[in-house]
C-alpha atoms as a PDB file:
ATOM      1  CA  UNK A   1     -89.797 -46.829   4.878  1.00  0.00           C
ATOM      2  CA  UNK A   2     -85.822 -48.183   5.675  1.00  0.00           C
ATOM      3  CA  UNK A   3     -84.725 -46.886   8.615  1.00  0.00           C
ATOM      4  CA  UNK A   4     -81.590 -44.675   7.691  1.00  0.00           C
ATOM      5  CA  UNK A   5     -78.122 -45.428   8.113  1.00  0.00           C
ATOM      6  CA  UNK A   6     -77.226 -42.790  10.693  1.00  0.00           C
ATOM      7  CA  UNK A   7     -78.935 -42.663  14.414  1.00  0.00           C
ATOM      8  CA  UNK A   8     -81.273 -40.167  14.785  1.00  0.00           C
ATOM      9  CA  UNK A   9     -81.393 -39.190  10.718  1.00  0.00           C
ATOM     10  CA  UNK A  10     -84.593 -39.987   8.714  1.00  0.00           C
ATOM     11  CA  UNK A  11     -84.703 -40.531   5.170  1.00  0.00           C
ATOM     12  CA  UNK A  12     -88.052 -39.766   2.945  1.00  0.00           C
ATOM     13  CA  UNK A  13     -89.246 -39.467  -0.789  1.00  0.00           C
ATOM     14  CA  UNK A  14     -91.656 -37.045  -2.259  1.00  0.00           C
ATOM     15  CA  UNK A  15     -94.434 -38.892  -3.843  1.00  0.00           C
ATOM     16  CA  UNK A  16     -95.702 -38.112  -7.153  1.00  0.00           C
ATOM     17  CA  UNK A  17     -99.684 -36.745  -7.135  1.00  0.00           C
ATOM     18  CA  UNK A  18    -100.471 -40.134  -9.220  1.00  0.00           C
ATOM     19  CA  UNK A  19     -99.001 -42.073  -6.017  1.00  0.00           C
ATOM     20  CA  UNK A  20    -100.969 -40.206  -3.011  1.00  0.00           C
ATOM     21  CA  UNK A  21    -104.048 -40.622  -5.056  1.00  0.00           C
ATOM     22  CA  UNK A  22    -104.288 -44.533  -5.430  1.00  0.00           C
ATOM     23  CA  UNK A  23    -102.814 -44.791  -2.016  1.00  0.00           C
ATOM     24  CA  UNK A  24    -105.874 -42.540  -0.621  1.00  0.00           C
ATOM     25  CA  UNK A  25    -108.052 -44.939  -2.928  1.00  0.00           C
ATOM     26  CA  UNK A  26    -106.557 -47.767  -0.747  1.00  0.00           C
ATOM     27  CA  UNK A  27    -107.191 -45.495   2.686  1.00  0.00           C
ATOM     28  CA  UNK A  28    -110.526 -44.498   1.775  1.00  0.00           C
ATOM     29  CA  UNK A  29    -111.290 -48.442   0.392  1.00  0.00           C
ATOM     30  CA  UNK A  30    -109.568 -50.153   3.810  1.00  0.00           C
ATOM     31  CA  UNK A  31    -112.008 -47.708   6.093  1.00  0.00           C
ATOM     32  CA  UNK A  32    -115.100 -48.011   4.146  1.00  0.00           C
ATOM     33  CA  UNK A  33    -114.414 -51.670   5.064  1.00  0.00           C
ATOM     34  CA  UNK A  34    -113.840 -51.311   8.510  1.00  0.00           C
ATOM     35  CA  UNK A  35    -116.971 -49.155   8.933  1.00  0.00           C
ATOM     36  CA  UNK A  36    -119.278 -51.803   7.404  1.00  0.00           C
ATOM     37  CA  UNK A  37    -117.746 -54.188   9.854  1.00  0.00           C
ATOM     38  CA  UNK A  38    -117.833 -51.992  13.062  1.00  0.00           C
ATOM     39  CA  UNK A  39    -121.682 -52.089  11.509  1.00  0.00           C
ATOM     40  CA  UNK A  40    -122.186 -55.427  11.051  1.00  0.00           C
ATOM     41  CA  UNK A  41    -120.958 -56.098  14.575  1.00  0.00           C
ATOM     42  CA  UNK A  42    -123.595 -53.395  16.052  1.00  0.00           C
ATOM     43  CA  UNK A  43    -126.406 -54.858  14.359  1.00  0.00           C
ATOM     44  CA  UNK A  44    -125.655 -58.100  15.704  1.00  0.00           C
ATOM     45  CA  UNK A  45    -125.678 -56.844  19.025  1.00  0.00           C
ATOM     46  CA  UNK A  46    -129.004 -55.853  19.480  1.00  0.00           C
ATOM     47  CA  UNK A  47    -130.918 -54.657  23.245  1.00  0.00           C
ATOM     48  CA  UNK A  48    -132.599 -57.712  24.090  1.00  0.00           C
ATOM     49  CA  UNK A  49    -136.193 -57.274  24.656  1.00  0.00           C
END
């Protein structure tokens, strides 16, 4: 988002249901990815016996 024009005003869209969808596709896709790596890195990191 542009910062506005004017100090202390802020400036915002409405976004259409189509929009909040495929960006909660790209949420949901970007975590899911992060998860598998927090994962990854835990099952590398095993107690030593």
């Amino acid at each position: 988002m542009n910062p506005a024009a004017e100090k202390g005003r802020v400036d915002y869209r409405v976004l259409p249901i189509e929009e909040v969808e495929e960006l909660l596709k790209v949420v949901e896709a970007e975590r899911a990815e992060a998860e598998a790596e927090e994962a990854a890195k835990k099952g590398t990191q095993g107690s030593p016996k």
